[in-house]
Protein backbone atom coordinates (compact mmCIF):
# COMPACT_ATOMS: atom_id res chain seq x y z
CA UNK A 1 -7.46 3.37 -8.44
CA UNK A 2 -5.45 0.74 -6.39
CA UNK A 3 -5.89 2.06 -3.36
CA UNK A 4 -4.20 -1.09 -1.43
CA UNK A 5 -0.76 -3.40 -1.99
CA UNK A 6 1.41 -5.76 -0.28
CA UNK A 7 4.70 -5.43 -0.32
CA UNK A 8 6.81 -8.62 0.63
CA UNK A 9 10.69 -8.79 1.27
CA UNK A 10 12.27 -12.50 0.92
CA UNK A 11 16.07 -13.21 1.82
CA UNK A 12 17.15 -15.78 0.31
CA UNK A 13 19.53 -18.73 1.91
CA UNK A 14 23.26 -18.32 0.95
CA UNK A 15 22.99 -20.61 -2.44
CA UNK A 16 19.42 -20.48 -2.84
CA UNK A 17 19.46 -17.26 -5.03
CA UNK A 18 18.69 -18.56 -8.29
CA UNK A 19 16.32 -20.82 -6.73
CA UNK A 20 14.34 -18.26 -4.99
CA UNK A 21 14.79 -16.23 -8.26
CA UNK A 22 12.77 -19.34 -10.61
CA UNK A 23 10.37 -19.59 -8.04
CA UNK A 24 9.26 -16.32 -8.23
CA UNK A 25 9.21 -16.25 -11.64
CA UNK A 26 7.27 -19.19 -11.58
CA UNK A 27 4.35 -17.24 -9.71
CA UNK A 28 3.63 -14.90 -12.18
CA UNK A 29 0.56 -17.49 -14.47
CA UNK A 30 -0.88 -17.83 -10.28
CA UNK A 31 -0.44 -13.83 -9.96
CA UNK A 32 -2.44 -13.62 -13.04
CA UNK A 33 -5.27 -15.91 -12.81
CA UNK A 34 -6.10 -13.60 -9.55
CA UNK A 35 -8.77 -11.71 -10.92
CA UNK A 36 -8.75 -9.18 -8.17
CA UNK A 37 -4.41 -8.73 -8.56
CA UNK A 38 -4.24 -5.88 -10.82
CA UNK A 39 -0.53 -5.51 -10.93
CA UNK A 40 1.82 -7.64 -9.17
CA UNK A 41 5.80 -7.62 -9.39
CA UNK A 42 8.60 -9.65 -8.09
CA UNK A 43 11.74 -7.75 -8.11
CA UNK A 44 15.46 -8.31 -6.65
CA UNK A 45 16.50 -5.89 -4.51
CA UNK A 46 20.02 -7.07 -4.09
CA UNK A 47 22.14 -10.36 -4.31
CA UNK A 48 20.48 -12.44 -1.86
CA UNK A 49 17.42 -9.84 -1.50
CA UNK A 50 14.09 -10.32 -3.25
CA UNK A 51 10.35 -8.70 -3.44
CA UNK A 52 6.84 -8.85 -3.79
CA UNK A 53 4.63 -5.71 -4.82
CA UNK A 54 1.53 -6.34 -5.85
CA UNK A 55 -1.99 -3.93 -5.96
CA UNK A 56 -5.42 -4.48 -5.36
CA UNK A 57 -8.72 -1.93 -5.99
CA UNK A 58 -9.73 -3.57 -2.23
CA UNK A 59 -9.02 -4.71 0.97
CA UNK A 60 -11.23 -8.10 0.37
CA UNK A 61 -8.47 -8.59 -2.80
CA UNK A 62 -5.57 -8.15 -0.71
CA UNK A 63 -6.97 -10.64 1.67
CA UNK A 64 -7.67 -13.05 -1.13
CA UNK A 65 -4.30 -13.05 -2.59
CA UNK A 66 -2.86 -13.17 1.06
CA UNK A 67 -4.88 -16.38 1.59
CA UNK A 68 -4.32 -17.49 -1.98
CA UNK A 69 -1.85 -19.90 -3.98
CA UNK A 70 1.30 -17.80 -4.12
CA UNK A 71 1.60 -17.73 -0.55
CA UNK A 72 0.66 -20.56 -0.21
CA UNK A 73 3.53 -22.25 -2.19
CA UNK A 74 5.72 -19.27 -0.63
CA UNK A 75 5.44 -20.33 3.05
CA UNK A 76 5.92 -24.59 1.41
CA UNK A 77 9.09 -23.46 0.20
CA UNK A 78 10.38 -21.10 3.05
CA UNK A 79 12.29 -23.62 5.13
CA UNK A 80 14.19 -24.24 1.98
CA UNK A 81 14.59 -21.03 0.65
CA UNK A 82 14.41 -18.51 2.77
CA UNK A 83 17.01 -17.80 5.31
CA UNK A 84 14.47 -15.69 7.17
CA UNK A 85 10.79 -15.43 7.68
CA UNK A 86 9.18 -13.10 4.95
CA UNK A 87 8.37 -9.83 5.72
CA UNK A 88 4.90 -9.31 4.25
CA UNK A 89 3.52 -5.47 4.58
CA UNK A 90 0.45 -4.10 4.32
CA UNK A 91 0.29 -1.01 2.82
CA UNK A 92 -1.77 2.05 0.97
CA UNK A 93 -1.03 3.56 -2.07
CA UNK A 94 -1.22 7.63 -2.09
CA UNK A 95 -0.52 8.33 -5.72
CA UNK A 96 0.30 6.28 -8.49
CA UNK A 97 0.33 6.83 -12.75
């Protein structure tokens, strides 16, 4: 079981929606040439509110995809995306099906 996730919330800059949007879609072929990412999601939350989940079987996977390419070209493109600094949380899954 995945026992460990991230879960990242990303505000985008007024205007920068659909760009935020592309560039997360853009992450998924990096998200899956992670071979210990089991699942990983982006998701919008709202309008100008986006997210990260993404699971891992360990803790040495969630560091590796925390020091990896996706955040990597995440925190490149922050100044122009992001009207905030992400809020990247560590946390443990309970239950899941």
């Amino acid at each position: 079981m995945d026992n460990y996730a991230l879960l990242a919330r990303l505000k985008a800059k007024d205007g920068k929606e659909a760009d935020l949007e592309e560039f997360l879609k853009s992450a998924l072929p990096l998200a899956q040439a992670e071979e210990d990412t089991n699942k990983w999601f982006a998701l919008k939350l709202d309008e100008s509110t986006y997210g990260i989940f993404d699971t891992f079987t360990t803790e040495e996977g969630r560091q590796k995809h925390l020091d990896g390419e996706i955040a990597k070209a995440l925190m490149e493109k922050a100044d122009e995306l992001l009207s905030e600094e992400p809020q990247i949380e560590k946390v443990e899954i309970l239950a899941s099906k």
